[in-house]
Protein backbone atom coordinates (compact mmCIF):
# COMPACT_ATOMS: atom_id res chain seq x y z
CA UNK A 1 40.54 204.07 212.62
CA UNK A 2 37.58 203.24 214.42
CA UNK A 3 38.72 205.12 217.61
CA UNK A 4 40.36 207.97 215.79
CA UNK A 5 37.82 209.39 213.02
CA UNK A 6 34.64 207.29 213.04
CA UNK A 7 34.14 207.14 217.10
CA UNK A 8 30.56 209.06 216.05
CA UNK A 9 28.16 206.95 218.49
CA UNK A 10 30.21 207.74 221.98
CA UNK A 11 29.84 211.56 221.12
CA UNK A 12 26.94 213.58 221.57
CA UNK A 13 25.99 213.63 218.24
CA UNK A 14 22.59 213.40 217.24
CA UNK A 15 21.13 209.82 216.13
CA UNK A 16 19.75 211.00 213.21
CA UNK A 17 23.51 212.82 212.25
CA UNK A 18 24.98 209.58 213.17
CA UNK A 19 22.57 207.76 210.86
CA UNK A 20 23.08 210.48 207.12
CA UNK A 21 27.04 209.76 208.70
CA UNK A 22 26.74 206.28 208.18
CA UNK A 23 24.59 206.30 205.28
CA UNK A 24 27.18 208.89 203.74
CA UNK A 25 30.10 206.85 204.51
CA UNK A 26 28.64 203.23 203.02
CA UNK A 27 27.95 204.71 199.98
CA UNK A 28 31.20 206.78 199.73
CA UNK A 29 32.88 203.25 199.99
CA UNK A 30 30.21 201.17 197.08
CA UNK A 31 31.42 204.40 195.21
CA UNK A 32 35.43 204.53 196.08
CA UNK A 33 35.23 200.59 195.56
CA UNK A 34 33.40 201.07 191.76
CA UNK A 35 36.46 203.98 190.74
CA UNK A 36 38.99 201.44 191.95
CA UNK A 37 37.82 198.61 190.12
CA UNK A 38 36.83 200.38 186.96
CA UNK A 39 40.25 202.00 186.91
CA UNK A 40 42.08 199.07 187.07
CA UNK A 41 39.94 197.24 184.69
CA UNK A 42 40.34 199.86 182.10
CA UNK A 43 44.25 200.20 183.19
CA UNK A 44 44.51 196.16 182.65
CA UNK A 45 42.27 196.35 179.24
CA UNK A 46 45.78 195.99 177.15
CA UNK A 47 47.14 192.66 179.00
CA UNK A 48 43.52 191.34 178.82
CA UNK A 49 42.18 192.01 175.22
CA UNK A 50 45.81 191.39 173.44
CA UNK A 51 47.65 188.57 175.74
CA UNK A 52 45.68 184.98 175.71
CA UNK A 53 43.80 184.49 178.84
CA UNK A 54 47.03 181.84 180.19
CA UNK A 55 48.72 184.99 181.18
CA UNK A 56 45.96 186.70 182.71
CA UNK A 57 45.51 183.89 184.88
CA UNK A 58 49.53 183.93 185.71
CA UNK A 59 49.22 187.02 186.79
CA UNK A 60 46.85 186.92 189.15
CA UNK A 61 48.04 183.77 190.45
CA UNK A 62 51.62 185.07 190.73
CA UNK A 63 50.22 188.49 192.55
CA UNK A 64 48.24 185.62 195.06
CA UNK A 65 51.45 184.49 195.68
CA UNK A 66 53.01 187.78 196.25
CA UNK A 67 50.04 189.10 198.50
CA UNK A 68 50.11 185.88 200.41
CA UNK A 69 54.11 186.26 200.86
CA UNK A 70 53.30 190.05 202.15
CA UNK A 71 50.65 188.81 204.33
CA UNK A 72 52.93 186.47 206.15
CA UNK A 73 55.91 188.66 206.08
CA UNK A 74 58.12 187.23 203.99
CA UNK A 75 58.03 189.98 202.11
CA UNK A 76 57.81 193.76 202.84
CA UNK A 77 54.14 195.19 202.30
CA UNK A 78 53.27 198.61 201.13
CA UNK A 79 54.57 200.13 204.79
CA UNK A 80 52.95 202.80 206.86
CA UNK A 81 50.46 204.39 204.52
CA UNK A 82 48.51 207.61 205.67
CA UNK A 83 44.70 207.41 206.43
CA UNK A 84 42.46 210.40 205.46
CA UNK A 85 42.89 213.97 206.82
CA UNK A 86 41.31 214.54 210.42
CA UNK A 87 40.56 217.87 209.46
CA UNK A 88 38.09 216.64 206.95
CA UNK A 89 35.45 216.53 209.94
CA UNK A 90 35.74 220.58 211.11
CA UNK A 91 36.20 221.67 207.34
CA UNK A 92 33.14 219.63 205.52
CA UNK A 93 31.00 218.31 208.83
CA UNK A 94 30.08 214.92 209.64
CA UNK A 95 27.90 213.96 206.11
CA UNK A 96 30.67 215.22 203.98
CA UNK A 97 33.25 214.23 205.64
CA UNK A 98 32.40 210.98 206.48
CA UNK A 99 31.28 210.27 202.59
CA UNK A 100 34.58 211.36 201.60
CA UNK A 101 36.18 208.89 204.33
CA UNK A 102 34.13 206.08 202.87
CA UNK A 103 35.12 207.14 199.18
CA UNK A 104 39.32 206.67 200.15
CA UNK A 105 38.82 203.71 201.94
CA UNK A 106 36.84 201.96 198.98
CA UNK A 107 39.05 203.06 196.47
CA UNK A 108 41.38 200.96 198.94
CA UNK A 109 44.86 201.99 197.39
CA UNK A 110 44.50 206.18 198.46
CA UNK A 111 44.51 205.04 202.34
CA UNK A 112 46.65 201.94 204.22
CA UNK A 113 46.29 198.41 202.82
CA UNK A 114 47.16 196.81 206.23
CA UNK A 115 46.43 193.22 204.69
CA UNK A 116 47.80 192.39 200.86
CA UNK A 117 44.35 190.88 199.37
CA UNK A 118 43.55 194.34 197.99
CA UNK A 119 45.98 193.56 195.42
CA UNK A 120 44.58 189.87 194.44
CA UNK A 121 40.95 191.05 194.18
CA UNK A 122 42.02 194.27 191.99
CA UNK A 123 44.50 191.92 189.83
CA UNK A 124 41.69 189.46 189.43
CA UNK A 125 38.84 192.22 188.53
CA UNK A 126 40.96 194.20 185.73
CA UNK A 127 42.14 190.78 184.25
CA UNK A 128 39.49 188.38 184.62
CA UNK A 129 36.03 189.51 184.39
CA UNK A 130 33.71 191.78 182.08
CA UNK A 131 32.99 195.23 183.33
CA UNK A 132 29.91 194.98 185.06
CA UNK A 133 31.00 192.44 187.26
CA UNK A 134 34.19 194.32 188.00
CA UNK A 135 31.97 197.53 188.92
CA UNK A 136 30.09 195.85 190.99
CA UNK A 137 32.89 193.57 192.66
CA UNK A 138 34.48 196.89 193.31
CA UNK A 139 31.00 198.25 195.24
CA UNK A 140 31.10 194.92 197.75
CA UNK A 141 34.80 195.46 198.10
CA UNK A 142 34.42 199.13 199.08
CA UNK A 143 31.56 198.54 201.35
CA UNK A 144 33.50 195.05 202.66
CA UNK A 145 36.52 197.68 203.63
CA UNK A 146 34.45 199.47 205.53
CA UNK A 147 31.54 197.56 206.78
CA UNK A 148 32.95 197.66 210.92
CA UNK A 149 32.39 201.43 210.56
CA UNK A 150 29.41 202.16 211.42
CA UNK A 151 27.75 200.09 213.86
CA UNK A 152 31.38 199.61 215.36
CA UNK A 153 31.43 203.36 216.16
CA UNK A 154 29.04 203.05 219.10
CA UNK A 155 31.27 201.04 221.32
CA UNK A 156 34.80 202.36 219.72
CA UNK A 157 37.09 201.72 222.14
CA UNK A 158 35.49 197.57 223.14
CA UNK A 159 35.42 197.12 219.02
CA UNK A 160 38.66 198.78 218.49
CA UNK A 161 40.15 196.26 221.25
CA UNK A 162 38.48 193.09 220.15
CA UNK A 163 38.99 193.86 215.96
CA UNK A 164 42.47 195.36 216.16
CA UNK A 165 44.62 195.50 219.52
CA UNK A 166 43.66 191.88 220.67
CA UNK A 167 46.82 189.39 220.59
CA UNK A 168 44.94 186.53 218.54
CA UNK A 169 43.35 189.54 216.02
CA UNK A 170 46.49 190.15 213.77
CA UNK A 171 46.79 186.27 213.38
CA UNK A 172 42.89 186.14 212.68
CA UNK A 173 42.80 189.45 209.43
CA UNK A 174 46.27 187.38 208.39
CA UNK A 175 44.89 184.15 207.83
CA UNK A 176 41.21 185.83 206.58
CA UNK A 177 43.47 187.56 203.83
CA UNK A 178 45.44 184.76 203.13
CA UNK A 179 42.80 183.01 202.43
CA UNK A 180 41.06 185.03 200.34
CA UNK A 181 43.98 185.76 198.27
CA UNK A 182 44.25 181.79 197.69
CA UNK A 183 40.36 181.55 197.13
CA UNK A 184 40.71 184.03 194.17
CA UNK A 185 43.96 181.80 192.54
CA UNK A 186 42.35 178.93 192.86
CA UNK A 187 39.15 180.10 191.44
CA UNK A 188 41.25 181.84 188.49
CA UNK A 189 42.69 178.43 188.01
CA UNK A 190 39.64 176.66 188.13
CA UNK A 191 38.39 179.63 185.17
CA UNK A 192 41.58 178.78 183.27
CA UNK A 193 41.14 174.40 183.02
CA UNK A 194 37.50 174.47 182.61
């Protein structure tokens, strides 16, 4: 990704393009990331208004588990999933395009999920919080998705190396996911006794 569409600061674009790009794209992703969550919080209103909050909890516990058994390849992930359009760049230019970028990686289930957190975190925000907190988990996690983006665009290929083709790095996003993904159980757990 970061060689491919977002390589904006080893170009000859102007600084001040670079910058609206930037700008355009981080708040494409707070906005992507508040449509995800407020779509699955309104999808997941049913299961969380009529089912006692035991089975909430379950389920995000039991999609933990899942995400963690996708993360460590026990079981098959979501596969090759496409990334946004190339095009997007000659068609709209760099502010557009690049907002629209940020907006489908936010929303985090239009582009590849390489890691299978998404799925905790959304889980968690449609089933376990009000909606407020939801929207604005959803901002953090849109602007979390994409937060290498931008400054990592001025040395593309060294970032892309040390974030994503490094031996160690796959190992590194794996155990960062897992983790995360086992944070949010136990914390849903920890919601549930007390």
């Amino acid at each position: 990704m970061i060689l491919g569409l977002t390589a904006l600061g080893e170009g000859r674009m102007p600084l001040r393009t670079r910058f609206e790009t930037a700008l355009t794209h981080t708040l494409g992703a707070m906005l992507g990331g508040v449509l995800a969550a407020l779509g699955t919080w309104l999808a997941a209103t049913p299961v969380r208004t009529l089912l006692p909050t035991s089975i909430a909890i379950t389920i995000v516990v039991a999609v933990a588990v899942v995400s963690v058994a996708i993360d460590v390849r026990i079981l098959p992930g979501a596969g090759r999933g496409k990334q946004v359009p190339a095009p997007w760049l000659g068609r709209y230019g760099p502010q557009r395009a690049y907002a629209l970028y940020g907006l489908k990686f936010g929303a985090a289930f239009s582009t590849l999920r390489p890691y299978a957190v998404t799925y905790t975190v959304f889980a968690a925000l449609g089933l376990l919080v009000s909606l407020p907190v939801a929207v604005v988990c959803g901002g953090v996690f849109g602007i979390g998705r994409t937060a290498f983006v931008g400054p990592a665009s001025f040395k593309a290929v060294w970032t892309s190396r040390a974030l994503y083709h490094a031996r160690w790095t796959r190992h590194v996003w794996t155990a960062l996911s897992v983790a995360l993904s086992l944070g949010l159980s136990a914390l849903a757990l920890a919601a549930g006794i007390g």
